[in-house]
PDB file of N, CA and C in Angstrom:
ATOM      1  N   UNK A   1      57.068 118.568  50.831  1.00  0.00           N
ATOM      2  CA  UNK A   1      55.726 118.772  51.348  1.00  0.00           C
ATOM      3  C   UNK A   1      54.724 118.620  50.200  1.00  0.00           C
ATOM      4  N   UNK A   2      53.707 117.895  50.237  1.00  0.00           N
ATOM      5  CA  UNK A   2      52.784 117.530  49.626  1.00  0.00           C
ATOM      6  C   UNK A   2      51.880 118.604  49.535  1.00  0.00           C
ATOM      7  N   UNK A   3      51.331 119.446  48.207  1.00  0.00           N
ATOM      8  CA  UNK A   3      50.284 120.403  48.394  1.00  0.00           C
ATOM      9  C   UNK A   3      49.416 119.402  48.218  1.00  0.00           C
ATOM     10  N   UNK A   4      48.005 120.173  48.426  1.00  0.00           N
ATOM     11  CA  UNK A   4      46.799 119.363  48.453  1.00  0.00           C
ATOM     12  C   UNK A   4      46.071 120.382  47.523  1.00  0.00           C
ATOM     13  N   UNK A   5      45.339 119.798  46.803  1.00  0.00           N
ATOM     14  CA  UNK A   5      44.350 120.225  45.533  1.00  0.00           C
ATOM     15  C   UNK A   5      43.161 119.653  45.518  1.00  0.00           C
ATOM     16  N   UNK A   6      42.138 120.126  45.645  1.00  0.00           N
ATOM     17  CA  UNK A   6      40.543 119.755  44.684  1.00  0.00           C
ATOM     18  C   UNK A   6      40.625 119.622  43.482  1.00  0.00           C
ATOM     19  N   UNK A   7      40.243 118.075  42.838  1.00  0.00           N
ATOM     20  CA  UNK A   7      39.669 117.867  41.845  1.00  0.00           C
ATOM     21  C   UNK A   7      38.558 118.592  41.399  1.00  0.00           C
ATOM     22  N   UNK A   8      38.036 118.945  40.167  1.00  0.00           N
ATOM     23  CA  UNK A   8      36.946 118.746  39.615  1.00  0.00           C
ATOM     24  C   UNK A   8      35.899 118.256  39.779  1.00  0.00           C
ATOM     25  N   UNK A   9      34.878 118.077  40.170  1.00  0.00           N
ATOM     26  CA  UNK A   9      33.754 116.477  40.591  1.00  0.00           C
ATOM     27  C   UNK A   9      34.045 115.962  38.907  1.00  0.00           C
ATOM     28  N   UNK A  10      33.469 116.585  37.676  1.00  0.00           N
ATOM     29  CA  UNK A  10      33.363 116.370  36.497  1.00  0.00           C
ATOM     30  C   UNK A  10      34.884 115.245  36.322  1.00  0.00           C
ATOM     31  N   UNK A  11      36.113 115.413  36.376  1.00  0.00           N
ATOM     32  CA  UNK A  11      37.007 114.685  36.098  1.00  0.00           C
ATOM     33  C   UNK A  11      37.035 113.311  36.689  1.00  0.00           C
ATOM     34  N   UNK A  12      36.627 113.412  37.777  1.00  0.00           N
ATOM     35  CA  UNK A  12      35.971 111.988  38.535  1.00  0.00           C
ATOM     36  C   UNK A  12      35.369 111.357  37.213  1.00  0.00           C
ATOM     37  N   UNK A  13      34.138 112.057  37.194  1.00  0.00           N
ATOM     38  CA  UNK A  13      33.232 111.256  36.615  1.00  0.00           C
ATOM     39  C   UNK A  13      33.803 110.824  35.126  1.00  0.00           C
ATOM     40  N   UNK A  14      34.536 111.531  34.771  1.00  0.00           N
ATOM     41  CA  UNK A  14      35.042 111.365  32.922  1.00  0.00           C
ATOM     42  C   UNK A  14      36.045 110.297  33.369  1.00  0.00           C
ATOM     43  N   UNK A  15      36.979 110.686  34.020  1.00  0.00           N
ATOM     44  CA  UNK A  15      38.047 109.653  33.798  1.00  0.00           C
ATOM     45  C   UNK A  15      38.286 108.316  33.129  1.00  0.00           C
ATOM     46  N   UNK A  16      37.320 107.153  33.152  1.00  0.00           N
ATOM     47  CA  UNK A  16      37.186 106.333  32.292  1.00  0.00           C
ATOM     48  C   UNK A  16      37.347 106.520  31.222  1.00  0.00           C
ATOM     49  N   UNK A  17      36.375 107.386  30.335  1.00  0.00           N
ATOM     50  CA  UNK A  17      36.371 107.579  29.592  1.00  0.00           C
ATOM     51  C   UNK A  17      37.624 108.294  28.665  1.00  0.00           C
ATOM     52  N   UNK A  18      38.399 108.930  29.305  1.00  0.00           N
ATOM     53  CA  UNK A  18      39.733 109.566  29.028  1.00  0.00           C
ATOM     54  C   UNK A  18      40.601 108.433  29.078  1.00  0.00           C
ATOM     55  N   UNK A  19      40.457 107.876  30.012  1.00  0.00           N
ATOM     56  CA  UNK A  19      41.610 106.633  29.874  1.00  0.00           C
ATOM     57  C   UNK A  19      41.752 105.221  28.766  1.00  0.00           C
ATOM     58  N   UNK A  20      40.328 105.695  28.032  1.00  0.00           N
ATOM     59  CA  UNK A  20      40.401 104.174  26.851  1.00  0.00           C
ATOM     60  C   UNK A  20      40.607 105.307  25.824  1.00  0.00           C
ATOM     61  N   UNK A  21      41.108 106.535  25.917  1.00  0.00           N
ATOM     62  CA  UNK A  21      41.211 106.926  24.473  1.00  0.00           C
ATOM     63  C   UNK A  21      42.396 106.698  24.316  1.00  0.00           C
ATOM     64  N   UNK A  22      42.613 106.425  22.548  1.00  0.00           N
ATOM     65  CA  UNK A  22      44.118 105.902  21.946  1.00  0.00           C
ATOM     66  C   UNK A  22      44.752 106.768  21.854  1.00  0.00           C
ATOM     67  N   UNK A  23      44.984 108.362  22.713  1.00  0.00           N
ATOM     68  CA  UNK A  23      45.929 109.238  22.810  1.00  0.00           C
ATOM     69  C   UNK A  23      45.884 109.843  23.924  1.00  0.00           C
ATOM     70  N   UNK A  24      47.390 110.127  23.911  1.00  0.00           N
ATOM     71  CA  UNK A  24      47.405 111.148  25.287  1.00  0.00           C
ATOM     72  C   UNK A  24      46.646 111.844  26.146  1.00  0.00           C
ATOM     73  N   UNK A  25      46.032 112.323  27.059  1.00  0.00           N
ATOM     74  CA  UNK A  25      45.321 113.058  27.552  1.00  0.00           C
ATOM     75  C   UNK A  25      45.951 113.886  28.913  1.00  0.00           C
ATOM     76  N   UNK A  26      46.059 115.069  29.201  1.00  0.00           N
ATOM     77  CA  UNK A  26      46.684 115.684  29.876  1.00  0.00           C
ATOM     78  C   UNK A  26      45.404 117.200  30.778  1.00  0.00           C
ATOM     79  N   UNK A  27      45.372 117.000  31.598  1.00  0.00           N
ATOM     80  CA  UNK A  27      44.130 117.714  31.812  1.00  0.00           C
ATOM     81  C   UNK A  27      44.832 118.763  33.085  1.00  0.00           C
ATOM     82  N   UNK A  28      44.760 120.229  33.186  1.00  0.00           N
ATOM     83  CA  UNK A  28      45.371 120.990  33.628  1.00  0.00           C
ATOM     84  C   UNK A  28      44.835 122.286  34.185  1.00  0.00           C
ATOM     85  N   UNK A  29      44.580 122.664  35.611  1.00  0.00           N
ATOM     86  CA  UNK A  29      44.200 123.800  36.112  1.00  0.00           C
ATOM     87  C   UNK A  29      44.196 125.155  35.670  1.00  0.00           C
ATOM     88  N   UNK A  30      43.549 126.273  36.022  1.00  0.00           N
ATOM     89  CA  UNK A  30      44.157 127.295  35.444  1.00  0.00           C
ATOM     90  C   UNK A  30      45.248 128.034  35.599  1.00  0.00           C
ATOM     91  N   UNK A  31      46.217 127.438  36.982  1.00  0.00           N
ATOM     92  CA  UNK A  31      47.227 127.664  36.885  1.00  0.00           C
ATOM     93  C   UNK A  31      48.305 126.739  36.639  1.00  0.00           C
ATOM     94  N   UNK A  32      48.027 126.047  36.151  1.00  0.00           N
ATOM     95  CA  UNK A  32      48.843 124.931  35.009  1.00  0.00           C
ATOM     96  C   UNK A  32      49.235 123.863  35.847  1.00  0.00           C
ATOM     97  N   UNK A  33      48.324 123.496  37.045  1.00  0.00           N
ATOM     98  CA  UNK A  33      48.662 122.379  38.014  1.00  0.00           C
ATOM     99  C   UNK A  33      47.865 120.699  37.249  1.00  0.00           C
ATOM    100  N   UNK A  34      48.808 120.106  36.735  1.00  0.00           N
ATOM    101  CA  UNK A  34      48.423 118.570  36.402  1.00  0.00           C
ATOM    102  C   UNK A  34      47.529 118.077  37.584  1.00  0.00           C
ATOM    103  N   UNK A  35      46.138 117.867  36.569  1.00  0.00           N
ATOM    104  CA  UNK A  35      45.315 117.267  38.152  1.00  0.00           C
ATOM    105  C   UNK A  35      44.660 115.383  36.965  1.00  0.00           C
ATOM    106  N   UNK A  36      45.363 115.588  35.719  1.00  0.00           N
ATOM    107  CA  UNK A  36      44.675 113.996  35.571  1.00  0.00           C
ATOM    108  C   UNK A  36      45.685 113.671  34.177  1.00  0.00           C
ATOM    109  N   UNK A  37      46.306 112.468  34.350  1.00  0.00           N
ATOM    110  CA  UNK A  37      46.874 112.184  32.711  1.00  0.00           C
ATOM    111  C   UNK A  37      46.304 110.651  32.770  1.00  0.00           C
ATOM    112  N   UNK A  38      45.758 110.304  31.356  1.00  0.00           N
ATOM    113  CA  UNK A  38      45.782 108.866  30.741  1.00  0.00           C
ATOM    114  C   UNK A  38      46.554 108.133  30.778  1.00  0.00           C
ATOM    115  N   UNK A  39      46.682 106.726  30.512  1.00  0.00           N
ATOM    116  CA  UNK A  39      47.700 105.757  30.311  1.00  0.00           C
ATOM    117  C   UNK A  39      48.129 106.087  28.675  1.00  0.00           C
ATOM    118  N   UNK A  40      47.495 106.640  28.282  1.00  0.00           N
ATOM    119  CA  UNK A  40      48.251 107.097  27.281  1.00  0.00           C
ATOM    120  C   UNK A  40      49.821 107.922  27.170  1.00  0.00           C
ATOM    121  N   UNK A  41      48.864 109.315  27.713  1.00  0.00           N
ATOM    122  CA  UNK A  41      50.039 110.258  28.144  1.00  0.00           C
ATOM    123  C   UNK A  41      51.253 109.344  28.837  1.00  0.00           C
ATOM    124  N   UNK A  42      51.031 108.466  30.033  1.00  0.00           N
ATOM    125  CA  UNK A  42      52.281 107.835  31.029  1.00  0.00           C
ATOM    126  C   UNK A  42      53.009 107.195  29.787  1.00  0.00           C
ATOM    127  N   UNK A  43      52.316 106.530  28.900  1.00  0.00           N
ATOM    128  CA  UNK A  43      53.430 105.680  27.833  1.00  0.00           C
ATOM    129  C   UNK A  43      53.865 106.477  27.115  1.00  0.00           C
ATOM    130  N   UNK A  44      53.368 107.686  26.473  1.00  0.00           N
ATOM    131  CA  UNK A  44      54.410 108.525  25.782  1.00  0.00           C
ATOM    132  C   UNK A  44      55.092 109.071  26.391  1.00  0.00           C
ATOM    133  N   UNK A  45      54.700 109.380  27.842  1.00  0.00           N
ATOM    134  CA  UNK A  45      56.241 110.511  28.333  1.00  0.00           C
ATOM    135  C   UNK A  45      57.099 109.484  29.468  1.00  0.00           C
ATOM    136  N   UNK A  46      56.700 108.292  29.521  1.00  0.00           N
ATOM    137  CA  UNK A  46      57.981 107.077  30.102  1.00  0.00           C
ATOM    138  C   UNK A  46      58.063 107.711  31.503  1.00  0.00           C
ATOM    139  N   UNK A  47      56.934 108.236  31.939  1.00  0.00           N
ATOM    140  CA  UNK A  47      56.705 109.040  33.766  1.00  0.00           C
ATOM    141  C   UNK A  47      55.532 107.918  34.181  1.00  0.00           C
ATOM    142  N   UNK A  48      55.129 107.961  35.337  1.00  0.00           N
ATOM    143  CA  UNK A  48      54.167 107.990  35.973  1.00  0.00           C
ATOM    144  C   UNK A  48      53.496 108.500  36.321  1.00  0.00           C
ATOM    145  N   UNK A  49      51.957 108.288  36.879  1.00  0.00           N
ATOM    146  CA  UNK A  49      51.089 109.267  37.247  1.00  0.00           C
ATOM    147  C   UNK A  49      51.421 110.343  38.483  1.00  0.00           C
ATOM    148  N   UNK A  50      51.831 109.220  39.626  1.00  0.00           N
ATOM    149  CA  UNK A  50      52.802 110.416  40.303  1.00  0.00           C
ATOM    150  C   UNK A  50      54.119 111.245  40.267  1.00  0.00           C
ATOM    151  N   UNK A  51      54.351 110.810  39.095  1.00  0.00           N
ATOM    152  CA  UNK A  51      55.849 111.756  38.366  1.00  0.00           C
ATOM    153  C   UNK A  51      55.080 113.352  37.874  1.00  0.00           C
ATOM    154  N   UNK A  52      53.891 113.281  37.677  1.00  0.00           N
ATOM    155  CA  UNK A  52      53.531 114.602  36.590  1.00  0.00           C
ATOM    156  C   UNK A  52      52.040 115.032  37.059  1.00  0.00           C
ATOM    157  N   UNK A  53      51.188 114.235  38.569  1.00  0.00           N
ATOM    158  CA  UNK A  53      49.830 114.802  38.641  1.00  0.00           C
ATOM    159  C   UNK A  53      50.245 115.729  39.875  1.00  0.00           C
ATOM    160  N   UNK A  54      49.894 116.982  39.972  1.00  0.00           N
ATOM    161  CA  UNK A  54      50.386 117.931  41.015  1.00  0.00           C
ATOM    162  C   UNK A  54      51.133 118.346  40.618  1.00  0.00           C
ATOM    163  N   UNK A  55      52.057 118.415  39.856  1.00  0.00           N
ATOM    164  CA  UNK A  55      52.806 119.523  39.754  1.00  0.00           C
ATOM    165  C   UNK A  55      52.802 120.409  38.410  1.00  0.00           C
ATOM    166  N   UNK A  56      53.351 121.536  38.114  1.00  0.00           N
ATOM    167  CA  UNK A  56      53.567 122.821  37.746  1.00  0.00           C
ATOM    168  C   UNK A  56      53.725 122.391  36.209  1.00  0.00           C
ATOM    169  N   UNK A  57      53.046 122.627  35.311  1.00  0.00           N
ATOM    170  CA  UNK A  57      53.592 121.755  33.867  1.00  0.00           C
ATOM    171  C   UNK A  57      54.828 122.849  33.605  1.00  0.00           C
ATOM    172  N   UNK A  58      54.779 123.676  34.241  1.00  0.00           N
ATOM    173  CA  UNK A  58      56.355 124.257  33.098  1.00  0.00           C
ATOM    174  C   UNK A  58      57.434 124.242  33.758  1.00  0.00           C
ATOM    175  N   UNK A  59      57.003 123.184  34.851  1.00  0.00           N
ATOM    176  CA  UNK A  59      58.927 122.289  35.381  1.00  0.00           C
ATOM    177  C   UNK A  59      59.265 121.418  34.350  1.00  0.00           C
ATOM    178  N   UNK A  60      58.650 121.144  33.769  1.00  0.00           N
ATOM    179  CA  UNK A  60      59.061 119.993  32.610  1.00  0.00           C
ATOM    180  C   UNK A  60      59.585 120.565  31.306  1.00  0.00           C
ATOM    181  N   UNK A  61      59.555 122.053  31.124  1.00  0.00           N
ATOM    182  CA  UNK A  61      60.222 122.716  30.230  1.00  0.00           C
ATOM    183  C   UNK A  61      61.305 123.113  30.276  1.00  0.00           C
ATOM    184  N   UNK A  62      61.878 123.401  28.936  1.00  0.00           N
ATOM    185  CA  UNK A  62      62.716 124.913  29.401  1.00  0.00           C
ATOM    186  C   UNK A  62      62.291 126.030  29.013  1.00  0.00           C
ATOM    187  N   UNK A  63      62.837 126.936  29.677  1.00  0.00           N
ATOM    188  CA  UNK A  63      62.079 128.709  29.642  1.00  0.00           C
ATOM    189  C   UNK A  63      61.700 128.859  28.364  1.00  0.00           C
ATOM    190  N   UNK A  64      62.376 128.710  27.218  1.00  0.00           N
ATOM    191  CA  UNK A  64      61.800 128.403  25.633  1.00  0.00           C
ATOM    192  C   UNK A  64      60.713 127.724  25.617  1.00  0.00           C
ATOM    193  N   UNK A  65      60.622 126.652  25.848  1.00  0.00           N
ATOM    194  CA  UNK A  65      59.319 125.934  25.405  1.00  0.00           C
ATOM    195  C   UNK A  65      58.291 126.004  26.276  1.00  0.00           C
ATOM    196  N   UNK A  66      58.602 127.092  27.806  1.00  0.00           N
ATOM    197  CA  UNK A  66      57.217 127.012  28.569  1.00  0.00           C
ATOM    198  C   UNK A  66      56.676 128.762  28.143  1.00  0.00           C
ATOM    199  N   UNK A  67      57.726 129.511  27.365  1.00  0.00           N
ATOM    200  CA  UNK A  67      57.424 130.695  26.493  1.00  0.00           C
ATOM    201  C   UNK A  67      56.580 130.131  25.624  1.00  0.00           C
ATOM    202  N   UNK A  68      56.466 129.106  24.716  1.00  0.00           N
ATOM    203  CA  UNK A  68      56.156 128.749  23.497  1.00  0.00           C
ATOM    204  C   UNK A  68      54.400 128.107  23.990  1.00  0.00           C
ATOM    205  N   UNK A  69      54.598 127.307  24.945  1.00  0.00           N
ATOM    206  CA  UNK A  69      53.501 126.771  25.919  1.00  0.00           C
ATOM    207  C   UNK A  69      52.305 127.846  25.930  1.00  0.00           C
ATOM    208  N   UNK A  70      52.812 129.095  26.204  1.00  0.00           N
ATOM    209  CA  UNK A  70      51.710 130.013  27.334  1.00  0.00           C
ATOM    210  C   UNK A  70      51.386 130.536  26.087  1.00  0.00           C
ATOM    211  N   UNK A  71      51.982 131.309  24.899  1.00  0.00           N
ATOM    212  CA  UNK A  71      51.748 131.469  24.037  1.00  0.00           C
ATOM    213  C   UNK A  71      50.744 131.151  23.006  1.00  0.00           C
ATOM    214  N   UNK A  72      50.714 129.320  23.072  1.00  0.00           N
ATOM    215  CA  UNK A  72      49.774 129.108  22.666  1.00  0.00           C
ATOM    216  C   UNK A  72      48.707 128.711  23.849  1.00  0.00           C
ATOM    217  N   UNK A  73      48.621 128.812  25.127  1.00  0.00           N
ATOM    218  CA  UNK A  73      47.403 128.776  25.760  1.00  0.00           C
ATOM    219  C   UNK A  73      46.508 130.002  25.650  1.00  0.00           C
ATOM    220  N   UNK A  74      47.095 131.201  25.462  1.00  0.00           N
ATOM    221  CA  UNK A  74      47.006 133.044  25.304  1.00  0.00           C
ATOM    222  C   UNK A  74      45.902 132.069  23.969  1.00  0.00           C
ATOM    223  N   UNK A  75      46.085 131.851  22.716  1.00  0.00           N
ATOM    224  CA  UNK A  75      45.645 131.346  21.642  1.00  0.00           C
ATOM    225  C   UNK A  75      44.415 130.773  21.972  1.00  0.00           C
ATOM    226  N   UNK A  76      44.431 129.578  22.903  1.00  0.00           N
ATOM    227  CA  UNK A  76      43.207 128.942  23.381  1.00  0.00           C
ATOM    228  C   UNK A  76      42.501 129.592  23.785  1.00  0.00           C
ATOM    229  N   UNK A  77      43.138 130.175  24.821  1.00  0.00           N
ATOM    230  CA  UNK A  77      42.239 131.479  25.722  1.00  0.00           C
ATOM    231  C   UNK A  77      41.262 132.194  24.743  1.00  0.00           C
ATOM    232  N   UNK A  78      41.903 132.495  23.824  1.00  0.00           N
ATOM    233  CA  UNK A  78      40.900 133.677  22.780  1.00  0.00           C
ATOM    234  C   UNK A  78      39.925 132.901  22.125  1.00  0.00           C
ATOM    235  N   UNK A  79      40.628 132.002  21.538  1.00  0.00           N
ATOM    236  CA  UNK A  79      39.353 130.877  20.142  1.00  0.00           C
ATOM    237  C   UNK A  79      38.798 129.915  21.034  1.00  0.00           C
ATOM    238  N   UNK A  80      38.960 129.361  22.300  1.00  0.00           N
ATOM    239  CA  UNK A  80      38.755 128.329  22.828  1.00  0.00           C
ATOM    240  C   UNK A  80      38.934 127.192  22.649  1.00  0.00           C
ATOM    241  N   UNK A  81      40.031 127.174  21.414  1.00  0.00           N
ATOM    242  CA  UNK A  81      40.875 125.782  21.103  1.00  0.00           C
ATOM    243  C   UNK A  81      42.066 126.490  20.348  1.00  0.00           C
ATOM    244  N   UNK A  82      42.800 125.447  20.005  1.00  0.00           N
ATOM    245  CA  UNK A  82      43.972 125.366  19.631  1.00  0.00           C
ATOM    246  C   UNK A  82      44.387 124.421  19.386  1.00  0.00           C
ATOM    247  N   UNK A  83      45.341 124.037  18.032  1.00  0.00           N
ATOM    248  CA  UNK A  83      46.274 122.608  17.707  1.00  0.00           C
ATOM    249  C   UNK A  83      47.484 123.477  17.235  1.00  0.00           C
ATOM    250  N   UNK A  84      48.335 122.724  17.516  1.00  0.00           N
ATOM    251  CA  UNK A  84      50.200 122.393  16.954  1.00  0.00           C
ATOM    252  C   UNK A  84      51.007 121.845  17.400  1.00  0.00           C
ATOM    253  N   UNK A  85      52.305 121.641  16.601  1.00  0.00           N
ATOM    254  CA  UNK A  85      53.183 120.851  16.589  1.00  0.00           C
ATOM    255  C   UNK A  85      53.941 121.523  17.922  1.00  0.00           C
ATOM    256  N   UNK A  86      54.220 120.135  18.494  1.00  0.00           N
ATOM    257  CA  UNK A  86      55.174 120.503  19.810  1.00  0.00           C
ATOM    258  C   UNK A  86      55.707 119.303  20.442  1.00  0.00           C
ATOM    259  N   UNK A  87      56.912 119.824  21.015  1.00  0.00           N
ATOM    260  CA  UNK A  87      57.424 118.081  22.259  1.00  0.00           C
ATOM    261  C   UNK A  87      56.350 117.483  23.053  1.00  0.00           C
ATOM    262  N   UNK A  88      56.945 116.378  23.709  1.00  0.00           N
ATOM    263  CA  UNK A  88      56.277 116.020  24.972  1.00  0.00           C
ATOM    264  C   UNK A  88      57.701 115.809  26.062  1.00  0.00           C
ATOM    265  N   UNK A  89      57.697 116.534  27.059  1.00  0.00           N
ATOM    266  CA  UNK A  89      59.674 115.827  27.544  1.00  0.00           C
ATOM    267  C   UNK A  89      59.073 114.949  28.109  1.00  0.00           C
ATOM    268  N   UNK A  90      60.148 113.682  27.851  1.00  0.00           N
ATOM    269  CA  UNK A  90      60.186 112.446  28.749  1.00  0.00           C
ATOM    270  C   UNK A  90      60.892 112.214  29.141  1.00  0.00           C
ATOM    271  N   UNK A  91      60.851 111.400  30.384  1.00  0.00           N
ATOM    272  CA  UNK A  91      62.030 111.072  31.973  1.00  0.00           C
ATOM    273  C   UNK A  91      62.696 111.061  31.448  1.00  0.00           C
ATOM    274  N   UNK A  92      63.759 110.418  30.381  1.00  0.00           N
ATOM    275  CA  UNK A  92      64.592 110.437  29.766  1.00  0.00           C
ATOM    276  C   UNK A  92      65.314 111.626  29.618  1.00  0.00           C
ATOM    277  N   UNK A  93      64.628 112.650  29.511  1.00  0.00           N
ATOM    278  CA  UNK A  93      65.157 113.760  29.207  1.00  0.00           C
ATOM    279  C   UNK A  93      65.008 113.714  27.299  1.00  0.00           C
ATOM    280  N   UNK A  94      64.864 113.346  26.688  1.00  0.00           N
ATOM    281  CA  UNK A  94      64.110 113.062  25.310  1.00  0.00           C
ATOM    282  C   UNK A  94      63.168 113.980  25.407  1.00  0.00           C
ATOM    283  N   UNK A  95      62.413 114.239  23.590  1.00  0.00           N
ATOM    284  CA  UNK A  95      61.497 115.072  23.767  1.00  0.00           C
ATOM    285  C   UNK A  95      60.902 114.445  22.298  1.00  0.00           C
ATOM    286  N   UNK A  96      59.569 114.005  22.496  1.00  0.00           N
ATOM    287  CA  UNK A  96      58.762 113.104  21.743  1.00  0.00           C
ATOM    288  C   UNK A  96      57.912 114.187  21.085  1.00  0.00           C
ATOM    289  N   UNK A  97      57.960 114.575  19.354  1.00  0.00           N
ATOM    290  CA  UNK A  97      56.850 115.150  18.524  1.00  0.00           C
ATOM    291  C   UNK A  97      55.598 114.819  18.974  1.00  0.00           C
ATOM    292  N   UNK A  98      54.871 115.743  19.388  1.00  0.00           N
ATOM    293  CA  UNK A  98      53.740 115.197  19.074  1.00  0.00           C
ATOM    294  C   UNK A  98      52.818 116.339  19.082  1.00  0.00           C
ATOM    295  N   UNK A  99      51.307 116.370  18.264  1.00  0.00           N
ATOM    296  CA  UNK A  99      50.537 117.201  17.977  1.00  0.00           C
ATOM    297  C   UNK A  99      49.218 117.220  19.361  1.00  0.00           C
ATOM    298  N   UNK A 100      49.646 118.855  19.758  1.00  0.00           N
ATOM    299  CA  UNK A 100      48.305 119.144  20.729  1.00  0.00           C
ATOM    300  C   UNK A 100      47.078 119.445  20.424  1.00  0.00           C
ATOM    301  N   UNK A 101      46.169 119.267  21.136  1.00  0.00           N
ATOM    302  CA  UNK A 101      44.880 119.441  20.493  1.00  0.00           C
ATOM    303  C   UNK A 101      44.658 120.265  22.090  1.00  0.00           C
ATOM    304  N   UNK A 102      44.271 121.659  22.120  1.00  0.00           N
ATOM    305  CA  UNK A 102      43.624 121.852  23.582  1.00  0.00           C
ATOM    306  C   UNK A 102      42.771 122.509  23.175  1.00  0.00           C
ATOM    307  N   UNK A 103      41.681 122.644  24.248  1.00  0.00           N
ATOM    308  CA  UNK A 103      40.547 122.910  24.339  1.00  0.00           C
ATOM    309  C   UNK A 103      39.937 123.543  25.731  1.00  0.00           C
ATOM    310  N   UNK A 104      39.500 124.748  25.518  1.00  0.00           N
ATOM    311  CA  UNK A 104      39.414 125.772  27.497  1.00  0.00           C
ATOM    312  C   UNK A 104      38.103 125.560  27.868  1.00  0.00           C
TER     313      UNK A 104
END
């Protein structure tokens, strides 16, 4: 069964602009529902847009790394940003370094 979600109006309107940047972009509800990724993000994590928009980002973890996840969102939450080193999992089941940059 397909849930149904409201966008943002604002993500409408950015999207372009997210999509010519030369990195990942991953954009996420406050309850951690994927509502937009770049062609960036799709080439680093070897998914598609409908592999990863709608659903739950900490199905793509394991209980370790969606501990490690919230941890540093708790972080964002307080300073209103945050960077570090962390995976990305890809279909593969692989897990690609790469540095987050978030921002609340």
């Amino acid at each position: 069964m397909e849930i149904d979600f409201e966008k943002p109006k604002w993500l409408g309107q950015t999207a372009g602009i997210l999509e010519t940047l030369n990195e990942g972009v991953i954009i996420t509800d406050d309850c951690h529902r994927i509502l937009f990724v770049n062609s960036g993000f799709v080439e680093m994590a070897g998914m598609t847009r409908e592999d990863v928009i709608g659903k739950v980002a900490s199905q793509f973890y394991s209980a370790k790394e969606w501990e490690f996840v919230l941890e540093q969102v708790d972080i964002a939450s307080r300073f209103s940003r945050n960077r570090y080193g962390f995976v990305l999992p890809r279909k593969d089941g692989s897990r690609l370094p790469v540095l987050v940059g978030v921002r609340v």
